[in-house]
Structures are given as structure tokens and as C-alpha cells.
C-alpha atoms as a PDB file:
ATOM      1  CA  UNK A   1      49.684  19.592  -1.848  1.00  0.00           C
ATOM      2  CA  UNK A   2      49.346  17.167  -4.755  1.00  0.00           C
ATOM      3  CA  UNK A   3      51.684  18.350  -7.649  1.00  0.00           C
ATOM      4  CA  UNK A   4      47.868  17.826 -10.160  1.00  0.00           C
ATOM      5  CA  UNK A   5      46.494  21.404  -8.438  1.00  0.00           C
ATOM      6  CA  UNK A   6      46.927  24.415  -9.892  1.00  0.00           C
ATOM      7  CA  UNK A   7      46.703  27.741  -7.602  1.00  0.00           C
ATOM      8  CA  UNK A   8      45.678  30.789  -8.802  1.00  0.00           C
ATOM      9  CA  UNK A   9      49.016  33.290  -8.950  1.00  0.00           C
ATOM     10  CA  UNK A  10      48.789  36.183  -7.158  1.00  0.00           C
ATOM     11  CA  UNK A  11      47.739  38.422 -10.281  1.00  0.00           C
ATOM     12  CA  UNK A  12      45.205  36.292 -11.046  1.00  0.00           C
ATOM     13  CA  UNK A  13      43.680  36.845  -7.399  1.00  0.00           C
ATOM     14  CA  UNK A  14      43.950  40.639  -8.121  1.00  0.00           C
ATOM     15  CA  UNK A  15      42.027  40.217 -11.212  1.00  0.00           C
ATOM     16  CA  UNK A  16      39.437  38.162  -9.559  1.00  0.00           C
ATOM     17  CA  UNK A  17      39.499  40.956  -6.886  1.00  0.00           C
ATOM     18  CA  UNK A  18      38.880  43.411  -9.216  1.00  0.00           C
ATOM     19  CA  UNK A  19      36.160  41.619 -11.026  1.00  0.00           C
ATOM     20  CA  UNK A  20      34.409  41.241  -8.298  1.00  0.00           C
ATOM     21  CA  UNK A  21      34.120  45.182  -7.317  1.00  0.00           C
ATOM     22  CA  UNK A  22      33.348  46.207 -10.746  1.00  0.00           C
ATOM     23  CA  UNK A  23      30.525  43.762 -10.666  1.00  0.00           C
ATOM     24  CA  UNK A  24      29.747  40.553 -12.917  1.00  0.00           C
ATOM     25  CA  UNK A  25      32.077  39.289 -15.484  1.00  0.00           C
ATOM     26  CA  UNK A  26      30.328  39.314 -19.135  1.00  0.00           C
ATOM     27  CA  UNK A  27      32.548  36.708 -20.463  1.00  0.00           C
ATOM     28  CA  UNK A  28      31.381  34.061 -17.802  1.00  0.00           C
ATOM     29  CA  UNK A  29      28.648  31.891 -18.074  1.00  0.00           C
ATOM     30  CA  UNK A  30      27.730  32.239 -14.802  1.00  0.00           C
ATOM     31  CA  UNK A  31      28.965  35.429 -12.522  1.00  0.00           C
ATOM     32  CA  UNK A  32      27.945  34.808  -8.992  1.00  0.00           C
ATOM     33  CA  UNK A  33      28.610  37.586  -6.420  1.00  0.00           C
ATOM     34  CA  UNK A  34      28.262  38.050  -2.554  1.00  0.00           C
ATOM     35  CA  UNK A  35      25.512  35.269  -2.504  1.00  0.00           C
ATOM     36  CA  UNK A  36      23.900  34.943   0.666  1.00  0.00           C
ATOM     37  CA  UNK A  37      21.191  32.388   1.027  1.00  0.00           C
ATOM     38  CA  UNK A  38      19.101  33.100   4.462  1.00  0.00           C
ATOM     39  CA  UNK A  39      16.122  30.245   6.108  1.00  0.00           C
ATOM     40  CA  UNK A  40      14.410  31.506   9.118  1.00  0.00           C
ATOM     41  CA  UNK A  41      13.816  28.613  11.307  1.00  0.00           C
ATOM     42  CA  UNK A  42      11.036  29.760  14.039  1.00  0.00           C
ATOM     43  CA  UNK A  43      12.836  32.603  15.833  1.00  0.00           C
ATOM     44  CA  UNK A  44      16.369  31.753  14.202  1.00  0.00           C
ATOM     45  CA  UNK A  45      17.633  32.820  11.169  1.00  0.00           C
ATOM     46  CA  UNK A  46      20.667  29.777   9.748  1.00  0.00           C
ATOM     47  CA  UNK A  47      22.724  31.463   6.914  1.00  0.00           C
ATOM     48  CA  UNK A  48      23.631  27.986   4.615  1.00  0.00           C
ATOM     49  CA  UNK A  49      25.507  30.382   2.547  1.00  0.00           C
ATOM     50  CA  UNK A  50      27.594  33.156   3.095  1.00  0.00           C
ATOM     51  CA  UNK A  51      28.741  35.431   0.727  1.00  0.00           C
ATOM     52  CA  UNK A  52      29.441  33.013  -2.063  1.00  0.00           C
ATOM     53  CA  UNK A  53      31.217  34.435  -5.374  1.00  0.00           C
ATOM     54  CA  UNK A  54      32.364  33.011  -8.481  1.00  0.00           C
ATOM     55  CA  UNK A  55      32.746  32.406 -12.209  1.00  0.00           C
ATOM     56  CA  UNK A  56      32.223  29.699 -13.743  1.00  0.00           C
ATOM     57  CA  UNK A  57      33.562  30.212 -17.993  1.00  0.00           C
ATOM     58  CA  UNK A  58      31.425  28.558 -20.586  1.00  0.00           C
ATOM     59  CA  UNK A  59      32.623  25.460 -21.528  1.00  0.00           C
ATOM     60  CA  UNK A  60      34.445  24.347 -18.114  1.00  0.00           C
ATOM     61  CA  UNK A  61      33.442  20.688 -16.356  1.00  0.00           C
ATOM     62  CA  UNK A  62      33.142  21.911 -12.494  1.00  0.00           C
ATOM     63  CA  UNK A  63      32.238  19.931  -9.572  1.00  0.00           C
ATOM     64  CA  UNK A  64      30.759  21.251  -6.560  1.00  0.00           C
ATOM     65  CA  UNK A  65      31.874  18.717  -3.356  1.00  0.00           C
ATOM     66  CA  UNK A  66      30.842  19.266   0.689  1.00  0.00           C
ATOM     67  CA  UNK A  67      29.488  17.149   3.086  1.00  0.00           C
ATOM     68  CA  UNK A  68      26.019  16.813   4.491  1.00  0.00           C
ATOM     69  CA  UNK A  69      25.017  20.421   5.709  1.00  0.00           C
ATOM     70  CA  UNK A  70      27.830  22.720   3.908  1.00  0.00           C
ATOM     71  CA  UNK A  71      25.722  24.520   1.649  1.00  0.00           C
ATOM     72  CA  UNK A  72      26.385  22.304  -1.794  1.00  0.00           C
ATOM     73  CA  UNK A  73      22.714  21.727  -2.520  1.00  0.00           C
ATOM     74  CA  UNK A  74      21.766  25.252  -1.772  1.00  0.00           C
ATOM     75  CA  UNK A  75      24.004  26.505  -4.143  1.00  0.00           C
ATOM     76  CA  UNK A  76      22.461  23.860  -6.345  1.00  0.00           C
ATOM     77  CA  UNK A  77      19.897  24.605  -6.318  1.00  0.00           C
ATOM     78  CA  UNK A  78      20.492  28.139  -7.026  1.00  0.00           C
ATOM     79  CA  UNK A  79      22.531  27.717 -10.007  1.00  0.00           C
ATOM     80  CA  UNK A  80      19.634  25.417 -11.659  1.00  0.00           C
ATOM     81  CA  UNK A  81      17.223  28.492 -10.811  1.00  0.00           C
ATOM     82  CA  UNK A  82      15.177  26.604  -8.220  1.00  0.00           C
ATOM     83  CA  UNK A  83      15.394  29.504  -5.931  1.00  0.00           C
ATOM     84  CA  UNK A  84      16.530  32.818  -5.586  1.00  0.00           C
ATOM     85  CA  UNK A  85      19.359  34.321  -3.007  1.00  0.00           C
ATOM     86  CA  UNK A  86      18.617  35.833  -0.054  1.00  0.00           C
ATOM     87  CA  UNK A  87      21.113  38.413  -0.884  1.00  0.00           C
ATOM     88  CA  UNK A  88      24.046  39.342  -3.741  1.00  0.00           C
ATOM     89  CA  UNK A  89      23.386  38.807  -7.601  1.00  0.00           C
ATOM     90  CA  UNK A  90      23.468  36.240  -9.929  1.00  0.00           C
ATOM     91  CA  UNK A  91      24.454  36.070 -13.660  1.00  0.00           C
ATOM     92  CA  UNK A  92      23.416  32.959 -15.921  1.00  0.00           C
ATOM     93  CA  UNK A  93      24.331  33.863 -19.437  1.00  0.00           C
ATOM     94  CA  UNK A  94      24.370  37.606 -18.785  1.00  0.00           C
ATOM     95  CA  UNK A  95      20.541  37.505 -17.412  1.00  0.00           C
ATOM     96  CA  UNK A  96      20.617  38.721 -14.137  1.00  0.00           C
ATOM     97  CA  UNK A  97      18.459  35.766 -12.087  1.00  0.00           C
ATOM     98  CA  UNK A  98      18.894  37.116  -8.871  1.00  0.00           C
ATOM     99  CA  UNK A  99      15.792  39.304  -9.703  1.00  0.00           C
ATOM    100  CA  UNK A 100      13.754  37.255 -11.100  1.00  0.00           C
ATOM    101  CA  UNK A 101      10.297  36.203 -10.533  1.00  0.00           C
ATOM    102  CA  UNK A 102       9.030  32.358 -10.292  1.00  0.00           C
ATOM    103  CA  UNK A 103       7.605  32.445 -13.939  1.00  0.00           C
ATOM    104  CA  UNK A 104      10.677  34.159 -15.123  1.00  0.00           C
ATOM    105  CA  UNK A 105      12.578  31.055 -13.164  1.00  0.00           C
ATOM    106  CA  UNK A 106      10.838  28.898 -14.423  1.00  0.00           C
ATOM    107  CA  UNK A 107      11.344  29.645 -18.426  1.00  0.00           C
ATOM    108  CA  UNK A 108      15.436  30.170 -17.457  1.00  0.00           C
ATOM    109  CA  UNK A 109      15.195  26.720 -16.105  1.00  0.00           C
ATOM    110  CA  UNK A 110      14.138  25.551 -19.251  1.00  0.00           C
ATOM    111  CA  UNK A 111      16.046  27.400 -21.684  1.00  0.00           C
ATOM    112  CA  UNK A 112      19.457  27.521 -19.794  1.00  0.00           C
ATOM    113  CA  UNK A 113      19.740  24.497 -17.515  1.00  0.00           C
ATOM    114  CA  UNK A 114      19.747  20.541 -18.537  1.00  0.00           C
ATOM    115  CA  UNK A 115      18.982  18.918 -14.651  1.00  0.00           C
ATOM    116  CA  UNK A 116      20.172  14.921 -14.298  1.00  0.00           C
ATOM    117  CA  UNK A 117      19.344  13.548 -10.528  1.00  0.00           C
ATOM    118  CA  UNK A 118      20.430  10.843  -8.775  1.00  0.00           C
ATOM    119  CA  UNK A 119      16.901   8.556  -8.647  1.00  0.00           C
ATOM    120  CA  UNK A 120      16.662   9.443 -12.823  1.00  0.00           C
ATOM    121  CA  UNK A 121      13.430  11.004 -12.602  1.00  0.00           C
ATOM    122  CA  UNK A 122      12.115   9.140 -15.237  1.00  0.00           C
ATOM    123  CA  UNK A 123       8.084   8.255 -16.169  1.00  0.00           C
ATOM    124  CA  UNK A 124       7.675   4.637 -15.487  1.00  0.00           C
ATOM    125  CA  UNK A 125       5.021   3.989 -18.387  1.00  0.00           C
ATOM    126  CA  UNK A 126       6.534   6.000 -21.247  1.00  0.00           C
ATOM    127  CA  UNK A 127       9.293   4.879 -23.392  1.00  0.00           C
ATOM    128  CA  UNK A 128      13.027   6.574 -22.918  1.00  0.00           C
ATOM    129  CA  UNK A 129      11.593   8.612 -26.383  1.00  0.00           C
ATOM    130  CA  UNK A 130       9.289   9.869 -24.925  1.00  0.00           C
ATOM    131  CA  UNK A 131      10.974  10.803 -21.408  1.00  0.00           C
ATOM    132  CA  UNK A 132      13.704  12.481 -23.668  1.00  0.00           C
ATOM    133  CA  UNK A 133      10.760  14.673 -24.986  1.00  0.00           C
ATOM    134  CA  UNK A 134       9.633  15.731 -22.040  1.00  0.00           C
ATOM    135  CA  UNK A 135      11.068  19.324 -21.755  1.00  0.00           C
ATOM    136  CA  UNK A 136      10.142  19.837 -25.807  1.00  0.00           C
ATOM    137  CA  UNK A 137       6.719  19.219 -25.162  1.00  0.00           C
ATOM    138  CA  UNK A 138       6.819  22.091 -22.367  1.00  0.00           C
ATOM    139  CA  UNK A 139       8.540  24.200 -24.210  1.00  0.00           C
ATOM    140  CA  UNK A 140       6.065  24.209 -26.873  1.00  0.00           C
ATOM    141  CA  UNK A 141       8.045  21.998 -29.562  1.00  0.00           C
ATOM    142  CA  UNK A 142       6.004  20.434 -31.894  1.00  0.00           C
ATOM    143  CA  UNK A 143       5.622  16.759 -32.595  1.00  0.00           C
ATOM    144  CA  UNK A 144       7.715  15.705 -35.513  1.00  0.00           C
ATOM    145  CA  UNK A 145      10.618  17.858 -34.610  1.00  0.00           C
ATOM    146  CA  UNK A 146      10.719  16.779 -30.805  1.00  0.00           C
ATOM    147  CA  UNK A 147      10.780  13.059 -32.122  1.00  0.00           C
ATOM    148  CA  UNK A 148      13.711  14.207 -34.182  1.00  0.00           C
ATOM    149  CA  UNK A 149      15.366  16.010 -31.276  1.00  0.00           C
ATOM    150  CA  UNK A 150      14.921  13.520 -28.665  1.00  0.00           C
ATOM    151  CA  UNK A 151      16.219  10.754 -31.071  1.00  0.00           C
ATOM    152  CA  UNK A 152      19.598  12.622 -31.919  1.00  0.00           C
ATOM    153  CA  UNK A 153      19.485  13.301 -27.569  1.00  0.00           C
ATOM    154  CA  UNK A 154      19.072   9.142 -26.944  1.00  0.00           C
ATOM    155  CA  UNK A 155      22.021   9.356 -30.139  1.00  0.00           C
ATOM    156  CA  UNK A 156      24.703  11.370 -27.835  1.00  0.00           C
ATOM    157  CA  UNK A 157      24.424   9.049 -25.015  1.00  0.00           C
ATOM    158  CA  UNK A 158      24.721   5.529 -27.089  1.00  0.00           C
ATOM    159  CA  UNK A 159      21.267   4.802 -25.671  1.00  0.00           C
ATOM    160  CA  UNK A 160      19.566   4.839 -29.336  1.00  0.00           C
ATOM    161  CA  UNK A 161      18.592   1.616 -29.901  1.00  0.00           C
ATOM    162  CA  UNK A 162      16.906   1.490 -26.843  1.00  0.00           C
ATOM    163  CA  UNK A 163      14.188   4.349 -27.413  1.00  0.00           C
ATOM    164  CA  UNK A 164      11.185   2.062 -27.254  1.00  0.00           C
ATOM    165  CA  UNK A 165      12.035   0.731 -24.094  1.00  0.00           C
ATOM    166  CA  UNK A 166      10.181   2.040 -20.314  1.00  0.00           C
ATOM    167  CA  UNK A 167      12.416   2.265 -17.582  1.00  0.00           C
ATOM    168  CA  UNK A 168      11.741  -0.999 -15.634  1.00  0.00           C
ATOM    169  CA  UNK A 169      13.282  -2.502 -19.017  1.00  0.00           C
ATOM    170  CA  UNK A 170      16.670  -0.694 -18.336  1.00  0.00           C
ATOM    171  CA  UNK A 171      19.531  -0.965 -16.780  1.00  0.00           C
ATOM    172  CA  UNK A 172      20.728   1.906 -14.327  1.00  0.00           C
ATOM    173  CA  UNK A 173      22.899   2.848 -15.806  1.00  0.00           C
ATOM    174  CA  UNK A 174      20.746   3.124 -19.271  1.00  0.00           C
ATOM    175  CA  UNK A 175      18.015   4.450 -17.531  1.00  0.00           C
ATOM    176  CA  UNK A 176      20.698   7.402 -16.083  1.00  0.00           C
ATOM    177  CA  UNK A 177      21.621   7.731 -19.746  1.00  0.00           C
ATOM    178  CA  UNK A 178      18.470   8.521 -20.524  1.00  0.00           C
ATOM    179  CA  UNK A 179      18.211  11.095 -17.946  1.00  0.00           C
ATOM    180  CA  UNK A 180      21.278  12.756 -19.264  1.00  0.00           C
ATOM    181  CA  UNK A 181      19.858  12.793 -23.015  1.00  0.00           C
ATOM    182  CA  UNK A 182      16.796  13.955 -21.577  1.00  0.00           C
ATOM    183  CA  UNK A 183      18.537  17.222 -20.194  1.00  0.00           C
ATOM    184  CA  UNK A 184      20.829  17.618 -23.025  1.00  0.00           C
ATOM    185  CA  UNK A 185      17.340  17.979 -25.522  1.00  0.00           C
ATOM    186  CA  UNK A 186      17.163  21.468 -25.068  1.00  0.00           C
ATOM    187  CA  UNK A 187      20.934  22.344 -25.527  1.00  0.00           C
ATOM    188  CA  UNK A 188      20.732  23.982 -22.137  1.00  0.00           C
ATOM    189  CA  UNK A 189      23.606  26.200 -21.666  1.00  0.00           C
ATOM    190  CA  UNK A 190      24.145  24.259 -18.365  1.00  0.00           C
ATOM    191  CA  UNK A 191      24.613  20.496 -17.948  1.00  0.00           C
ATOM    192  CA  UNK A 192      23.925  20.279 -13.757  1.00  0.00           C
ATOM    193  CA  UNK A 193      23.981  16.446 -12.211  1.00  0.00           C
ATOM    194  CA  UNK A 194      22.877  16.083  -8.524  1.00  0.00           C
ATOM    195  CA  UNK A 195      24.959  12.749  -7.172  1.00  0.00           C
ATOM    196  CA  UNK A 196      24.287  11.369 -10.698  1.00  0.00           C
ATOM    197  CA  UNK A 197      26.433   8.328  -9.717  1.00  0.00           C
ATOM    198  CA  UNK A 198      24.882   8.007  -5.994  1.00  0.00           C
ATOM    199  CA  UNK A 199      22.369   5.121  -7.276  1.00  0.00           C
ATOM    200  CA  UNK A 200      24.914   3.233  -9.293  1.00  0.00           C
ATOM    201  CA  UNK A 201      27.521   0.591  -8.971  1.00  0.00           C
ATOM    202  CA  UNK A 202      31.205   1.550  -8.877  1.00  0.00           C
ATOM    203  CA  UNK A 203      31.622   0.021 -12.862  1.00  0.00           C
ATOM    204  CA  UNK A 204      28.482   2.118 -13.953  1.00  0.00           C
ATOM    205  CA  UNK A 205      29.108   4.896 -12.254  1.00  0.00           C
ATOM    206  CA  UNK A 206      32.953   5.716 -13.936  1.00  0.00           C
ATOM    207  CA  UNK A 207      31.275   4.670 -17.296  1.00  0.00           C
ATOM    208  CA  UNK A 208      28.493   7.470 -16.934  1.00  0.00           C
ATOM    209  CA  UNK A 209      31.810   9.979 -15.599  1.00  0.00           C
ATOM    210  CA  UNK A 210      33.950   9.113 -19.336  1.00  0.00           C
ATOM    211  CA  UNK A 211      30.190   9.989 -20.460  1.00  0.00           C
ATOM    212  CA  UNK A 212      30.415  13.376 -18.858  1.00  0.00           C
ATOM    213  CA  UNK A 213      33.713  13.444 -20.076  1.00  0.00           C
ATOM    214  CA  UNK A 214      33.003  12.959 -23.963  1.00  0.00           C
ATOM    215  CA  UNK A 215      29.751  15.569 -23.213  1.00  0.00           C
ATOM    216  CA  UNK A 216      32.219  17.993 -21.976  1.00  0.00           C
ATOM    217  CA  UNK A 217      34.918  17.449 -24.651  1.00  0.00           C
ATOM    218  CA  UNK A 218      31.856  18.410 -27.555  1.00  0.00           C
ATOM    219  CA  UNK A 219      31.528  21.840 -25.852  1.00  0.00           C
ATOM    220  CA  UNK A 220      29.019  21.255 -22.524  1.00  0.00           C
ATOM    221  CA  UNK A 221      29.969  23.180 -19.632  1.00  0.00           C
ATOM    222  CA  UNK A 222      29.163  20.181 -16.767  1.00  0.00           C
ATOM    223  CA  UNK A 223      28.751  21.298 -13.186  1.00  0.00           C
ATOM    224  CA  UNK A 224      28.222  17.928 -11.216  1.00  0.00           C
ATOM    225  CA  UNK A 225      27.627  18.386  -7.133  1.00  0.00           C
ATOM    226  CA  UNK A 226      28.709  15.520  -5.120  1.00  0.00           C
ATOM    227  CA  UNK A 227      29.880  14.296  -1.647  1.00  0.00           C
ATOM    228  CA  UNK A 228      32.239  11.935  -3.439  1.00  0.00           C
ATOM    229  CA  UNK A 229      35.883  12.784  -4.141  1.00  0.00           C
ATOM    230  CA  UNK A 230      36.716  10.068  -6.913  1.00  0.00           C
ATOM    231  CA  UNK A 231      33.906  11.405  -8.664  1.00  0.00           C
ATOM    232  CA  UNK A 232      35.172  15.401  -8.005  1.00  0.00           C
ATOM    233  CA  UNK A 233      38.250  13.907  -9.195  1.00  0.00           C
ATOM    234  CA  UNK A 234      37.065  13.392 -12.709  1.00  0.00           C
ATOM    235  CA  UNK A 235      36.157  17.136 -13.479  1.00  0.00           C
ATOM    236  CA  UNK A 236      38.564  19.597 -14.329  1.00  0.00           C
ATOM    237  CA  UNK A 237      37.996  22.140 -11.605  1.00  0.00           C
ATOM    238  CA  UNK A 238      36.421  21.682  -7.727  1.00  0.00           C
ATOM    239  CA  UNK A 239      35.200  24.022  -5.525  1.00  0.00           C
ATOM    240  CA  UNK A 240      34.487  22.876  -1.733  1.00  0.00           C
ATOM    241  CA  UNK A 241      32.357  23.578   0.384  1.00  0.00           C
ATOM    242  CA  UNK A 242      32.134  23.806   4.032  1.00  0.00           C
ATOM    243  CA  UNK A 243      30.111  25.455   6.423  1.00  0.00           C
ATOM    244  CA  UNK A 244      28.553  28.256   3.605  1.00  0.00           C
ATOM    245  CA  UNK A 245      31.875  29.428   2.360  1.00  0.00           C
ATOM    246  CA  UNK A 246      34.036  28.344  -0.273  1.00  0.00           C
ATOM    247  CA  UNK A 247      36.609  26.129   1.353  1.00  0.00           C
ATOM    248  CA  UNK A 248      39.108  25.389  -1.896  1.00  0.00           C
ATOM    249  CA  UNK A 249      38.317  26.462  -5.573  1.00  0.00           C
ATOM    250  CA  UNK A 250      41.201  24.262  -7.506  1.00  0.00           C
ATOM    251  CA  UNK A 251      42.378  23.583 -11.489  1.00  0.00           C
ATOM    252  CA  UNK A 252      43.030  19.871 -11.685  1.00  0.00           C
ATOM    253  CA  UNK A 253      44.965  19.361 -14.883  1.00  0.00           C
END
């Protein structure tokens, strides 16, 4: 084993052990526990996860790395409150979202979790302004202050004096920046990229990674979820996945 992993001692596993019986852990930002996420398929049922748990601590830069078929964009897509597990409980910011409803999903989404994706999502006719706006504008935010939080979003990314500008007038790796400002507007609790280097070029895709980095250095907790391992690389924890389980759940320093 590389001499940059750091194993949990063997105390530390009984404390995790323990955790885990007694239920969530309150200090985490996220507290997931004997997730089980269940898709009948005709007469089958396929189990893409099974019996996940985990804490993730606020503040930590975490990538999530599998292959095609292991269960990574499952548990994506349950962290970012797209769906629900079959079975188990989850804890974002001591709200219990296992047991929520899709209009109660929907509002966490906004409030706790800042998505970037790999194709940008972005609105080909409006400027990078007002793409940045986006999520104030559904969340109610009126004009003058959205302007003023979107432009101090486009600010954090270096991508300011290119507000005015539509996405077909950007690079990639502007138009990813834009993405990222766009789900930092909210100050999400939750910064969670989906391959957010998979459409780039190997120059723009480590300069949006020291990105991440500086994000996570001001106080973000990052969760990216990748296939790639020099991308894992750059975060400060990985978990694996494989098959549903958790293969390896490793401190780089």
C-alpha cells in the first residue's frame, strides 16, 4: 500500500462501530446508515446498493470512484436528494431525508446541495449572470439581491468579467466555471460534481480540480463522483465502490 493512505486504527473502527448502533452521528454533515437502494426489474429485484454507511464531516473534500455499474451514481444521486433509499436512513445536516416526501426533496435540494454536471447544464440564450441566478430565482430571491449574489458567485470562480457572456461564447472550461458558481449561489451546505472534468481536456480539467481545491480550502465540503483515479487523487478522502458495497474508504494526506 502507498505510504500517502491513512487506515483507520483499530479504535477508530470501534468508534465507527459504535456510531453506527447508536444511530446517526450529529456532528456529521451527512450520517448515512444501512442504505439499501432496491429497482425491481420485471420479476427481478437488482440491489445497486447494499447496506451502505457513512459519515461524511462538514468541511471534508470526498470523492466517490467505481466503475460503470458499482452503485456510484446511485449513491449520487441519493446524497443530492434525487431519490430516496429503499431501505436504512439518511442524515443531511441533521434532517433526516430518508423520510422525506418529493416536495420536501425538492426544497433540501435547494437549500443544502450546490449540483455541477459534466455537460454544464447551462441555458444557451441567457448570459452566465443570469444562469448563476437560476436557483435564486426559484428560491424566491428577489431581483437586486440575486444580481448581487450571482455576481460575488461568477467572483469566486474568476469568471467575473465574463457575466454578460451566453455559453456558446465560452470556453469549457469557463462555461464549467460557471456551473460551479452557479451551485455555489445558494451556499449549499454540499458542493456535489458528477464527472465535472469528463467533458474537458486534460489542462482544463486539473485547472477546474486546484478550483475545487481553493473552494474547499474557504470552508466547502466537495464530494466529486468519478470513474477517474487522477481526479480521486486530488481530494482528500475516497471511498470505492464496487458491486453496492464500499470497497475502500481511505485518508489521502
Amino acid at each position: 500500500m502507498s505510504s500517502n493512505v491513512i487506515i483507520a486504527s483499530p479504535i477508530e473502527n470501534v468508534i465507527k462501530a459504535k456510531t453506527e448502533v447508536n444511530g446517526h452521528d450529529p456532528k456529521s454533515l451527512i450520517s448515512m446508515r444501512n442504505i439499501w437502494k432496491t429497482y425491481q426489474m420485471g420479476t427481478e429485484k437488482v440491489h445497486a446498493l447494499h447496506g451502505v454507511s457513512f459519515d461524511i464531516p462538514r468541511g471534508e473534500y470526498i470523492a466517490i470512484i467505481g466503475p460503470s455499474g458499482s452503485g456510484k451514481s446511485t449513491l449520487m444521486n441519493l446524497i443530492g436528494c434525487l431519490d430516496t433509499p429503499s431501505e436504512g436512513e439518511y442524515w443531511l445536516n441533521s434532517k433526516n431525508v430518508s423520510e422525506m416526501d418529493d416536495d420536501e426533496l425538492a426544497r433540501i435540494r435547494n437549500q443544502e446541495v450546490g449540483f455541477v454536471f459534466q455537460t454544464f447544464n447551462l441555458l444557451a440564450r441567457a448570459t452566465a449572470l443570469h444562469n448563476v441566478e437560476l436557483p435564486l430565482i426559484y428560491g424566491g430571491v428577489g431581483s437586486a439581491q440575486r444580481h448581487e449574489m450571482a455576481k460575488k458567485a461568477l467572483e469566486a470562480v474568476d469568471l467575473a468579467e465574463r457575466m454578460t457572456h451566453r455559453p456558446n461564447e465560452l470556453s469549457g472550461g469557463q462555461r464549467q466555471r460557471v456551473a460551479i458558481a452557479r451551485a455555489l449561489v445558494n451556499h449549499p451546505s454540499i458542493l456535489l460534481a458528477d464527472e465535472p472534468t469528463g467533458a474537458l481536456d486534460t489542462h482544463t480539467s486539473m485547472e477546474i480540480m486546484d478550483l475545487f481545491e481553493r473552494l474547499h480550502s474557504e470552508g466547502n465540503t466537495i464530494i466529486v463522483v468519478t470513474h477517474e483515479h487522477d481526479i480521486a487523487a486530488r481530494a482528500h478522502r475516497v471511498i470505492s465502490i464496487r458491486d453496492g458495497l464500499i470497497e475502500k474508504d481511505e485518508r489521502i494526506r
